[in-house]
N, C-alpha and C. Protein backbone atom coordinates (compact mmCIF):
# COMPACT_ATOMS: atom_id res chain seq x y z
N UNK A 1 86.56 92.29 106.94
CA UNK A 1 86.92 91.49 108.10
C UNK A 1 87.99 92.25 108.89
N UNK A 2 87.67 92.43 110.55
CA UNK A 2 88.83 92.87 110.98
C UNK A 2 90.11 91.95 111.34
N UNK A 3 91.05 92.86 111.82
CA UNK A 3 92.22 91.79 112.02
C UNK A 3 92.35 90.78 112.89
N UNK A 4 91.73 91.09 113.83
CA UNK A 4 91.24 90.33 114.95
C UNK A 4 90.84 88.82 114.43
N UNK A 5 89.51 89.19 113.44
CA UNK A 5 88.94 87.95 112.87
C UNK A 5 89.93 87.28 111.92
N UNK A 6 90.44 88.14 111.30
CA UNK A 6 91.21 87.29 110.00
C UNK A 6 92.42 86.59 111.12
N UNK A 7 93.00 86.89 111.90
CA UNK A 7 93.94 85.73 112.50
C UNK A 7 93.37 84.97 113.38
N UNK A 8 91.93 85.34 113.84
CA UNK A 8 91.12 84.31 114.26
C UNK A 8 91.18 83.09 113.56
N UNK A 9 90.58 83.27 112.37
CA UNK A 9 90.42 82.38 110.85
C UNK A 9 91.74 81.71 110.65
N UNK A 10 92.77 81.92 110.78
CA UNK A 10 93.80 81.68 110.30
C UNK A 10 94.09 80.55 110.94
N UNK A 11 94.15 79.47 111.00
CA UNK A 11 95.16 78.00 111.41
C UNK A 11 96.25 77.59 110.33
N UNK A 12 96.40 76.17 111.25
CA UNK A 12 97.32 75.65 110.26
C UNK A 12 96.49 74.84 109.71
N UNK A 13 96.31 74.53 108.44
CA UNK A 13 95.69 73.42 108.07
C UNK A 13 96.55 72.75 107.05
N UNK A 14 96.44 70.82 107.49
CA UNK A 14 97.01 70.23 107.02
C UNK A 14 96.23 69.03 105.91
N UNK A 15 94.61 69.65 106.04
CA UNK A 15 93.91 68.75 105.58
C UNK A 15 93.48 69.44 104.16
N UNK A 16 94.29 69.87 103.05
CA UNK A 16 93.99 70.35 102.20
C UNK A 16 94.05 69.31 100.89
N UNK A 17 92.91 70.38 99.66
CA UNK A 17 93.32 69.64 98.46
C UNK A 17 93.39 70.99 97.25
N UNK A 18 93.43 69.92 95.88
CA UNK A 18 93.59 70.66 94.89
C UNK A 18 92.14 71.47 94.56
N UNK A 19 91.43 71.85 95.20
CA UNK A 19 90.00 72.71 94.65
C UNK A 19 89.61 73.47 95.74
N UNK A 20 90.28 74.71 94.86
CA UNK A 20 90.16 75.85 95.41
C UNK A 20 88.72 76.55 95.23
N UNK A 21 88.47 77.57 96.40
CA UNK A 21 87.45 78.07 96.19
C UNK A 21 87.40 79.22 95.60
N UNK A 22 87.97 79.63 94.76
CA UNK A 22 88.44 80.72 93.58
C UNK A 22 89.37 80.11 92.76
N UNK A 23 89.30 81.19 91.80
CA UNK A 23 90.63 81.20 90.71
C UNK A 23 92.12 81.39 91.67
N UNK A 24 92.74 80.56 90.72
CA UNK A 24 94.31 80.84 91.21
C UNK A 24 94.53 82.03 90.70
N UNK A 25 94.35 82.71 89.19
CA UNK A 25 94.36 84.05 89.15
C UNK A 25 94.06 84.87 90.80
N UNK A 26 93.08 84.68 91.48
CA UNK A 26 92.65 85.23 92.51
C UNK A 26 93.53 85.34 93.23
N UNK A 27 94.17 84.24 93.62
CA UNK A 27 95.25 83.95 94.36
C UNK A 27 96.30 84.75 94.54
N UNK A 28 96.70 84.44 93.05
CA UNK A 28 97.82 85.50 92.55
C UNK A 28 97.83 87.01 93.14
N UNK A 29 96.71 87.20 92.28
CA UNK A 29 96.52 88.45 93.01
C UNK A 29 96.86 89.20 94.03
N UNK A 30 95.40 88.41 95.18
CA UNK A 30 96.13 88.47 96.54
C UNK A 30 97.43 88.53 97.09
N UNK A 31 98.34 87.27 96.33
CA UNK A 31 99.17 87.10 96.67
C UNK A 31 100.43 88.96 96.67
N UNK A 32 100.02 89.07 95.07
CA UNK A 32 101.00 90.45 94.95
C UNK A 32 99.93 91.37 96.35
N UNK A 33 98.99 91.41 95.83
CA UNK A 33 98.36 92.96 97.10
C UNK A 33 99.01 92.67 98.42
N UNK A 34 99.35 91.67 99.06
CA UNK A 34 99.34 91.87 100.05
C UNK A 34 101.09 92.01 100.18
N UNK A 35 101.79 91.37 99.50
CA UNK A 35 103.14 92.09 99.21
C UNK A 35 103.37 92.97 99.10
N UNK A 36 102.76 93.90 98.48
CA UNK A 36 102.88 95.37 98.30
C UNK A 36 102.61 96.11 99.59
N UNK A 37 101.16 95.56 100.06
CA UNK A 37 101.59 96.08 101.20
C UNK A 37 101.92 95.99 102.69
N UNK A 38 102.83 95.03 102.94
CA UNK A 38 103.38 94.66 103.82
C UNK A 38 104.74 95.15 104.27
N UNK A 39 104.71 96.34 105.52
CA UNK A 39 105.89 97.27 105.36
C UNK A 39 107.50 96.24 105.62
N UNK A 40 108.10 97.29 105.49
CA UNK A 40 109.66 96.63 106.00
C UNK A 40 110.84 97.94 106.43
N UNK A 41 111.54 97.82 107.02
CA UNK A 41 112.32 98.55 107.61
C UNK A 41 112.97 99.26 106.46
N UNK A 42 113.17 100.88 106.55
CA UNK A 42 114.00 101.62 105.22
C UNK A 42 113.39 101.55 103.97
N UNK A 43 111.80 100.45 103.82
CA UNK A 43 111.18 101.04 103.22
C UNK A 43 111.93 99.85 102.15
N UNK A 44 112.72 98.71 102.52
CA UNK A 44 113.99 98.16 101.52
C UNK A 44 113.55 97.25 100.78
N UNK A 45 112.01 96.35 100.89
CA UNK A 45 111.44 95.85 99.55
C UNK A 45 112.59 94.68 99.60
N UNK A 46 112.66 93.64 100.54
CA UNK A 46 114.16 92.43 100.44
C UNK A 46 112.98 91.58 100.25
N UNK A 47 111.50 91.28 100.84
CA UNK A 47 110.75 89.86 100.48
C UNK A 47 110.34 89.92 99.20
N UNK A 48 110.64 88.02 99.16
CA UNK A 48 110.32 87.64 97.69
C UNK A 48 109.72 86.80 97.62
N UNK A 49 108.35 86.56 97.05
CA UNK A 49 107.74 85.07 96.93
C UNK A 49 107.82 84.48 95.60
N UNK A 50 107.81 83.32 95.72
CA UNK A 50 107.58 82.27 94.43
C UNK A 50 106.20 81.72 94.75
N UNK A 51 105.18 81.42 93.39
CA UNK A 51 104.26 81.08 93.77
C UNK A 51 103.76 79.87 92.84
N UNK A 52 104.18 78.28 93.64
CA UNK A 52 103.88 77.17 92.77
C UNK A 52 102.57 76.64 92.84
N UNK A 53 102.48 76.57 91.49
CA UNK A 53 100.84 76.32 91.29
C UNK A 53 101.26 75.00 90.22
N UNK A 54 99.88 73.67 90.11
CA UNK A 54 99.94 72.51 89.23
C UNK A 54 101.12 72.01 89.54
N UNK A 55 101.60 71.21 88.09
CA UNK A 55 102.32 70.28 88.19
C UNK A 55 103.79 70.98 88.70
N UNK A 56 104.62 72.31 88.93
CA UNK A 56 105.03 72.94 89.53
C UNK A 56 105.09 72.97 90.98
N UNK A 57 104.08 72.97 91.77
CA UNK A 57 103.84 72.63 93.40
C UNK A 57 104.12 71.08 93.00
N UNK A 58 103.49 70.39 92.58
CA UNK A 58 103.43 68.68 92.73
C UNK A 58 105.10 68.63 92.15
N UNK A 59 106.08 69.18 91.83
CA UNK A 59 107.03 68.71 91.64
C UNK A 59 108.19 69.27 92.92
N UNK A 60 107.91 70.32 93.33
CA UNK A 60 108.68 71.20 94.56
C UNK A 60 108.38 69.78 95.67
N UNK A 61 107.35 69.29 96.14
CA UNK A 61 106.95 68.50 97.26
C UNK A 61 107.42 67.07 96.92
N UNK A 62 107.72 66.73 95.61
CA UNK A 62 108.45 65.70 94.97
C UNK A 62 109.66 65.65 94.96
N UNK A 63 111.02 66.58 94.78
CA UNK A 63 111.92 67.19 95.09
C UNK A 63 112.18 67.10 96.55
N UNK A 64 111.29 67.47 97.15
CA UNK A 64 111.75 68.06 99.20
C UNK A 64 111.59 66.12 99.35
N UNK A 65 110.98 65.47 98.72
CA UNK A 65 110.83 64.46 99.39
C UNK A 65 112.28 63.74 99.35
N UNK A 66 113.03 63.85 97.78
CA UNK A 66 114.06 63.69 97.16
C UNK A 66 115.29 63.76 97.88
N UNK A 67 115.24 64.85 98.22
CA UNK A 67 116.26 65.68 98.59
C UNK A 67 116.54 65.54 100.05
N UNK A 68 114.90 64.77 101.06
CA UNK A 68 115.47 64.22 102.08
C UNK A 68 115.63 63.22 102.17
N UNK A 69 115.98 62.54 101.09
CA UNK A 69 115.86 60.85 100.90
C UNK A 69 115.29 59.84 101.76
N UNK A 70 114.06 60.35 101.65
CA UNK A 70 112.88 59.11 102.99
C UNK A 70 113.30 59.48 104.21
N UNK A 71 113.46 60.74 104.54
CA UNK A 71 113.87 60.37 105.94
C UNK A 71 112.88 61.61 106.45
N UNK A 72 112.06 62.29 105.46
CA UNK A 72 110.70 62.71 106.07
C UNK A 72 109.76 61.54 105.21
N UNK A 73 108.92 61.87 106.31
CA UNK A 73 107.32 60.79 106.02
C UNK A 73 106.74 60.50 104.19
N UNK A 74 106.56 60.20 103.35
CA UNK A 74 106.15 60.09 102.47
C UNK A 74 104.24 60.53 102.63
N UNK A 75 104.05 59.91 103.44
CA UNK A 75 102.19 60.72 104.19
C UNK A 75 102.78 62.14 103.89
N UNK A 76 103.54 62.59 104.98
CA UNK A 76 103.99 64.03 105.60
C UNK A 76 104.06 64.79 104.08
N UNK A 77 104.92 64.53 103.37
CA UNK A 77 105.11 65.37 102.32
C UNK A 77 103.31 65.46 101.45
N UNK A 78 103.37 64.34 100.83
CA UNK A 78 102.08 64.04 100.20
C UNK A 78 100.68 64.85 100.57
N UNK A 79 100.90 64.80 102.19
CA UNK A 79 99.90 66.01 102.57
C UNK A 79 100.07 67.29 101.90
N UNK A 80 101.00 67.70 102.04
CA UNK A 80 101.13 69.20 100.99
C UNK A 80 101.34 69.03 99.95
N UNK A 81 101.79 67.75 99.25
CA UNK A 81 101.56 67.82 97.79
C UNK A 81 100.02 67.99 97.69
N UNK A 82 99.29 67.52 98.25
CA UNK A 82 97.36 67.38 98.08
C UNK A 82 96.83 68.92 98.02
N UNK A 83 97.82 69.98 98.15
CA UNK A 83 97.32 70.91 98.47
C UNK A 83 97.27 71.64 96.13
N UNK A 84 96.51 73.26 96.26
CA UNK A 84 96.76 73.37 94.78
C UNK A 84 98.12 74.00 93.97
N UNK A 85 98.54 74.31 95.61
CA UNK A 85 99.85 75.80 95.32
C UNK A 85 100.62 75.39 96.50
N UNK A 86 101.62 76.32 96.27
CA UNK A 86 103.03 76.46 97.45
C UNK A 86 103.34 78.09 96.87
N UNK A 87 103.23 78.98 98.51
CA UNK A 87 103.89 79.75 98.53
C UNK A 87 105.20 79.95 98.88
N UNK A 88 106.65 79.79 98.29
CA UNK A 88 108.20 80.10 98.72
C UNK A 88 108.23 81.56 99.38
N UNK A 89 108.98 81.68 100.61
CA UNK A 89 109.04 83.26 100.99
C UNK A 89 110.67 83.21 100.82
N UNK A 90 111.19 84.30 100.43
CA UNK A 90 112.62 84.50 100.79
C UNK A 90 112.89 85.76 100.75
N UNK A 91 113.94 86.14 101.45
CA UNK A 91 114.39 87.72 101.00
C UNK A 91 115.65 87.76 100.56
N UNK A 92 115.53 89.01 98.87
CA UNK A 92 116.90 89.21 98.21
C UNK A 92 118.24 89.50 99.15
N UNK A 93 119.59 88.72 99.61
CA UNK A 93 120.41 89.41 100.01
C UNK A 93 120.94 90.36 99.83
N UNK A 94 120.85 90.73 98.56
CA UNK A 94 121.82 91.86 97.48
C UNK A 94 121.18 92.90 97.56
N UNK A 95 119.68 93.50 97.62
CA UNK A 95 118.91 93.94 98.88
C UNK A 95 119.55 94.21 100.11
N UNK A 96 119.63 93.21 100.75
CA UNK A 96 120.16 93.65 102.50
C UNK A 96 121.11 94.02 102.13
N UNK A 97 122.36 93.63 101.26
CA UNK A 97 123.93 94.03 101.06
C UNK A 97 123.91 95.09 100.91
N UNK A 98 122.95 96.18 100.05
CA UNK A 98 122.87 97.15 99.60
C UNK A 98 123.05 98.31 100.74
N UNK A 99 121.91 97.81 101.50
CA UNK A 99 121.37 99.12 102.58
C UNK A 99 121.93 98.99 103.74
N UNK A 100 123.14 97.74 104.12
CA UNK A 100 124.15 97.58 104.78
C UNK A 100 124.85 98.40 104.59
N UNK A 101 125.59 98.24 103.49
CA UNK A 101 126.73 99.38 102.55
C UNK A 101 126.21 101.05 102.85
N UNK A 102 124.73 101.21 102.42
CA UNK A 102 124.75 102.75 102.45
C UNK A 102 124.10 103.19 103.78
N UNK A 103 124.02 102.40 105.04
CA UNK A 103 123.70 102.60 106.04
C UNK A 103 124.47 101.75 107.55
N UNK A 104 125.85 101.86 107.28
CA UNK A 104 126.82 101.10 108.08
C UNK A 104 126.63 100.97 109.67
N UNK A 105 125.92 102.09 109.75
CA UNK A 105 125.50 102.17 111.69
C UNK A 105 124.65 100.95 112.05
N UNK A 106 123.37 100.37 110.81
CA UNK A 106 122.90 99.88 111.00
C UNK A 106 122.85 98.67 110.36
N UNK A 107 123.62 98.16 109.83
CA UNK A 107 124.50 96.94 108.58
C UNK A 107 123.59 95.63 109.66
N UNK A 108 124.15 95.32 111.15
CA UNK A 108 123.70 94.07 111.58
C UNK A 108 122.57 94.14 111.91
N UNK A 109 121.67 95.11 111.63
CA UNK A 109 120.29 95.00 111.77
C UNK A 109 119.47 94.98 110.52
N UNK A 110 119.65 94.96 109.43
CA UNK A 110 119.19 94.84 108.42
C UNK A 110 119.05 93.42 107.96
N UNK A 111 119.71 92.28 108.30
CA UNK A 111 119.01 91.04 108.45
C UNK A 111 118.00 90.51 108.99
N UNK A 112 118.34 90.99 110.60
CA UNK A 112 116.87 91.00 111.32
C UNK A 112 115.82 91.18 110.79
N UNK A 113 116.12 92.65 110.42
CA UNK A 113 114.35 93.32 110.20
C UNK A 113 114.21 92.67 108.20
N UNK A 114 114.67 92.28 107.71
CA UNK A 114 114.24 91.25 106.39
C UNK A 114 113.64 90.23 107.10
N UNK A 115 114.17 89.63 107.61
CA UNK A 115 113.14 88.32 108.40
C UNK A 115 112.08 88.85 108.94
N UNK A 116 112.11 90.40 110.19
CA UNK A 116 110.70 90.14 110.58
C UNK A 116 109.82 90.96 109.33
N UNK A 117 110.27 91.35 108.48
CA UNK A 117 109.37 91.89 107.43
C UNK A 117 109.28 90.34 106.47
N UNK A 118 109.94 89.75 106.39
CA UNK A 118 109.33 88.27 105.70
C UNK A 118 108.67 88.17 106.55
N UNK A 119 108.80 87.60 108.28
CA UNK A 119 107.07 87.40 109.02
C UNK A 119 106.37 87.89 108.85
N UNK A 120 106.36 89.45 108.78
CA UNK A 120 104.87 90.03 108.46
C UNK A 120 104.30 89.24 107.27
N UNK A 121 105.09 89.26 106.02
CA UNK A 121 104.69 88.79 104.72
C UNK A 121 103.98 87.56 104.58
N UNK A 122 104.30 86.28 105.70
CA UNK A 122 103.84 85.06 105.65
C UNK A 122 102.55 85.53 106.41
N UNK A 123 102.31 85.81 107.71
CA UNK A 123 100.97 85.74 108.19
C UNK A 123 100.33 87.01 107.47
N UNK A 124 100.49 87.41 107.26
CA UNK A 124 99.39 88.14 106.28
C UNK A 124 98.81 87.79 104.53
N UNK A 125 100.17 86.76 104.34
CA UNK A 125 99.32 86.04 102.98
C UNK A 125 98.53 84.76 103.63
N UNK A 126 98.83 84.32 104.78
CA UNK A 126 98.22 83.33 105.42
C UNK A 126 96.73 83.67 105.87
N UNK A 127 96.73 84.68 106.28
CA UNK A 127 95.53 84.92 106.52
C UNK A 127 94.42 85.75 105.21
N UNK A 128 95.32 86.56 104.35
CA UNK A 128 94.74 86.54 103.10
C UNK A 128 94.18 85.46 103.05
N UNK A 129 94.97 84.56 102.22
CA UNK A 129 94.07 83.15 101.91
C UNK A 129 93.04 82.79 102.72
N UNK A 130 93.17 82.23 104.05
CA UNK A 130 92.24 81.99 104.69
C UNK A 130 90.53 83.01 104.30
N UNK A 131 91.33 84.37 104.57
CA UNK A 131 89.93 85.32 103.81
C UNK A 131 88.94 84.68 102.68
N UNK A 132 89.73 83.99 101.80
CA UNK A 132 89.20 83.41 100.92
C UNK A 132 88.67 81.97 100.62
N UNK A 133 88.75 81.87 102.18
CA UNK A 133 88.28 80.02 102.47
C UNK A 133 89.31 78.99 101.79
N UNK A 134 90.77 79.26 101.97
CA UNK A 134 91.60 78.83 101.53
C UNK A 134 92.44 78.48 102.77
N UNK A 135 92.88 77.27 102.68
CA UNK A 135 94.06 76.59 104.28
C UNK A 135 95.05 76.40 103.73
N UNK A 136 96.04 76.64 104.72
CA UNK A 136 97.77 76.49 104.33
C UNK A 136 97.94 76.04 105.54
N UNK A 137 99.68 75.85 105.31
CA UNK A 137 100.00 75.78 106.71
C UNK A 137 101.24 76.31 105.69
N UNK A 138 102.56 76.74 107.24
CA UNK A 138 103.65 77.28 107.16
C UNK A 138 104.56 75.95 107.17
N UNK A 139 105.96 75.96 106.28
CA UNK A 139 106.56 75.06 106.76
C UNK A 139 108.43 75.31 107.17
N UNK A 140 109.09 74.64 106.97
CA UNK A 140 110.53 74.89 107.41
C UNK A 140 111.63 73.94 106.67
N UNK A 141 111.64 73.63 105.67
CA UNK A 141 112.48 72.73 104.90
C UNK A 141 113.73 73.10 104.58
N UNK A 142 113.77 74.25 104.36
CA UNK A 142 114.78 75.00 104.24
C UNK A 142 115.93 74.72 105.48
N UNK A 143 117.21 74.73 105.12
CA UNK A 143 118.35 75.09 104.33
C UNK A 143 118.41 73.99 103.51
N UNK A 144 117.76 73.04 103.80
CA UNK A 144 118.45 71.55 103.49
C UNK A 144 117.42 71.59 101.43
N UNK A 145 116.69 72.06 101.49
CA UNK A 145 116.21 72.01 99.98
C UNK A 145 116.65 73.18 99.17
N UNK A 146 116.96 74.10 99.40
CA UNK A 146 117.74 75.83 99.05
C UNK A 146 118.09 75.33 97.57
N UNK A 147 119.01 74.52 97.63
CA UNK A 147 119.68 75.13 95.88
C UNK A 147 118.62 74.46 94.57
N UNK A 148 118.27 73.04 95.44
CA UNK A 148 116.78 72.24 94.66
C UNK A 148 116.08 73.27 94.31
N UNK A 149 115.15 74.17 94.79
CA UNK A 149 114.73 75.35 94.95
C UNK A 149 114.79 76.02 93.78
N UNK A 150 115.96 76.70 94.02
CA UNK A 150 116.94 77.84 92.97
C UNK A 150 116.89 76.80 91.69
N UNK A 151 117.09 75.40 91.80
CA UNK A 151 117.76 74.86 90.28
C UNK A 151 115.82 74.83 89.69
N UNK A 152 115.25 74.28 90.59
CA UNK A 152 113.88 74.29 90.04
C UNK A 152 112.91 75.04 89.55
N UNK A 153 112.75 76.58 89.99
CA UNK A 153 112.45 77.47 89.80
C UNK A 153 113.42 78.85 89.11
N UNK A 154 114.17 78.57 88.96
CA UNK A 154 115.59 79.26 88.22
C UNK A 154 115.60 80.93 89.58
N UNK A 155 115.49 80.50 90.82
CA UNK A 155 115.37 81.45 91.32
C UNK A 155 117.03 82.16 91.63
N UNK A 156 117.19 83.33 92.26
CA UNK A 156 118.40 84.10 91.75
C UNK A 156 119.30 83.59 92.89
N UNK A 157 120.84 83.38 93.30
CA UNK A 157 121.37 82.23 94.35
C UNK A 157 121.21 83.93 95.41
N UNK A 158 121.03 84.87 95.28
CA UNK A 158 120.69 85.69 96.53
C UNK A 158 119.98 85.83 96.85
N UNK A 159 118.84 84.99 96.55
CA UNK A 159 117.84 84.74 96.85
C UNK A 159 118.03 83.65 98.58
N UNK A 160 117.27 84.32 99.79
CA UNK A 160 117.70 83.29 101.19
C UNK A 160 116.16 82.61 101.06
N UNK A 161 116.10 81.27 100.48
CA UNK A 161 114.99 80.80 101.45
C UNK A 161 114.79 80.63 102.73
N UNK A 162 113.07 81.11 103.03
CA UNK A 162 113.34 81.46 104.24
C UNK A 162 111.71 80.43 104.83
N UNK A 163 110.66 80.08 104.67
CA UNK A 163 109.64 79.24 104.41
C UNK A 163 108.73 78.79 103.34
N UNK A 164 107.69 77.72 103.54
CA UNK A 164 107.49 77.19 102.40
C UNK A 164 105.85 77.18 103.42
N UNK A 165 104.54 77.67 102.08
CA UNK A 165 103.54 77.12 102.29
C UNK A 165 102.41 76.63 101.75
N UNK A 166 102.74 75.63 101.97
CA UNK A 166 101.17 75.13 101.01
C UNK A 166 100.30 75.30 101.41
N UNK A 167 99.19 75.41 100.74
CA UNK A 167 97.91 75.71 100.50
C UNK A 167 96.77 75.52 99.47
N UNK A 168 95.64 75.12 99.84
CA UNK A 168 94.70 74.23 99.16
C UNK A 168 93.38 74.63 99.54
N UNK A 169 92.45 73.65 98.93
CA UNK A 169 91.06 73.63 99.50
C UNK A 169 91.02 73.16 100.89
N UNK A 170 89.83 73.56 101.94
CA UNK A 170 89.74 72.85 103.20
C UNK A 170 88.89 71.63 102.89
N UNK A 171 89.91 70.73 102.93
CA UNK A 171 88.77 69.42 103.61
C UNK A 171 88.63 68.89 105.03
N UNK A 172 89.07 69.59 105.89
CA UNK A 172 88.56 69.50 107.62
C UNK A 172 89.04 70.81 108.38
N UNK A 173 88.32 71.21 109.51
CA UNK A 173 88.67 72.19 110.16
C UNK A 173 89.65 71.65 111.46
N UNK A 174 90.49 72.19 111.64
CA UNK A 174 91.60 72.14 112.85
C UNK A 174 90.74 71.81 114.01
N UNK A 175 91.21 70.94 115.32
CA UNK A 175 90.77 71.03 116.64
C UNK A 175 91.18 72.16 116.41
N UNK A 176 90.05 72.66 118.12
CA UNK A 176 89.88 74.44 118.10
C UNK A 176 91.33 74.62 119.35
N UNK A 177 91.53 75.70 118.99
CA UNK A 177 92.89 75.96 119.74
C UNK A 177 92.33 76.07 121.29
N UNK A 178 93.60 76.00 122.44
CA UNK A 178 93.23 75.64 123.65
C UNK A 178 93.46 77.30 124.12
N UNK A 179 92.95 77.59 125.17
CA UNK A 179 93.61 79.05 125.60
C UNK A 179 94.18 79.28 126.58
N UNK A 180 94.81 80.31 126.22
CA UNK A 180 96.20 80.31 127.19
C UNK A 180 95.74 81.32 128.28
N UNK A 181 96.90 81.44 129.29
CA UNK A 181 97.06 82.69 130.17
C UNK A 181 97.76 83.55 129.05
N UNK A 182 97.06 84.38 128.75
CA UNK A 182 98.47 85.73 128.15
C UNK A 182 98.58 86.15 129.30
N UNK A 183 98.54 86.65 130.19
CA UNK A 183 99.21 86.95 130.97
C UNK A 183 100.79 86.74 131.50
N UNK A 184 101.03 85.51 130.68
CA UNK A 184 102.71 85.22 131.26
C UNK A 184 103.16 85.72 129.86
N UNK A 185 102.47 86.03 128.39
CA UNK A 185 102.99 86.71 128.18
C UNK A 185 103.17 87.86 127.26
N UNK A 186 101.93 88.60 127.78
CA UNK A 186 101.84 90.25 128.25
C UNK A 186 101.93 90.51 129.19
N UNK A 187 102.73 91.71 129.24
CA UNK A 187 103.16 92.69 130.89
C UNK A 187 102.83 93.89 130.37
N UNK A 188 101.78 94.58 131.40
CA UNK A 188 101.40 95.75 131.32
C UNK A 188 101.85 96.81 131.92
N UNK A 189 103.00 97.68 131.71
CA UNK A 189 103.53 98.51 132.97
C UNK A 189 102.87 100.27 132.63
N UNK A 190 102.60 100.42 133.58
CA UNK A 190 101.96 102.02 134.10
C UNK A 190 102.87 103.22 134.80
């Protein structure tokens, strides 16, 4: 599939469940290949995923619900609990601290480029999956669930969460997206 198609393929989908159309082994998999190869600035290796699968995902989406004490939707959450997995993205700080320290010219840019090398990392496991007839969507819970997180998964506290996505079987396809002018925004100069 070219790239074109695979972010074609790619939505958000919110209509997922637990039956996947592969092994979660599969998943896994994917999940490392496409980590590996997803570049990042200096070459510095800062993204990190967690990858909740079973009663593990059904307890992370149990937790976020927790932790916002009803004041997101009980539907809202439940939708991504329905899903089979949750991918966590974050990148190691102690990582960025590092290549701050041995590269001082460029210290306030080494946050940046961890985040846009975590973006690369999310739409390209996003659309992985999708490859595999698998729907997610991206989410944003974070700062407010962070240490829940860390206490639940024993993840390391330099560890920055940075998004959350579930993902499942498709049980409906997205309305089809509307199209835009790119033109306001691509500029072509000669």
């Amino acid at each position: 599939m070219s790239i074109v198609k695979s972010l074609e393929k790619r939505r958000t989908y919110y209509n997922i469940n637990k039956k996947l159309p592969v092994s979660t082994d599969e998943v896994v998999a994917k999940i490392k290949q496409v980590t590996e190869l997803v570049p990042d600035a200096f070459n510095m290796k800062s993204a990190r995923a967690v990858v909740a699968l079973g009663e593990k995902h059904d307890l992370l989406w149990d937790e976020i619900y927790n932790v916002f004490e009803g004041k997101v939707p009980r539907e809202k959450i439940d939708s991504f609990k329905a899903g089979a997995g949750t991918v966590l993205f974050f990148y190691d700080e102690n990582t960025v601290k590092a290549l701050q320290e041995q590269f001082p010219p460029y210290a306030d840019n080494f946050p940046v480029w961890a985040n846009q090398a975590n973006g690369m990392l999310q739409l390209s496991i996003w659309s992985a999956l999708r490859e595999l007839e698998i729907g997610a969507s991206l989410q944003h819970y974070n700062p407010v669930i962070d240490q829940k997180v860390k206490e639940l998964f024993n993840v390391p506290q330099e560890y920055k969460l940075l998004a959350q996505m579930p993902f499942g079987g498709i049980t409906s396809e997205p309305d089809p997206k509307d199209k835009e002018d790119i033109e306001k925004r691509v500029v072509v100069v000669k």
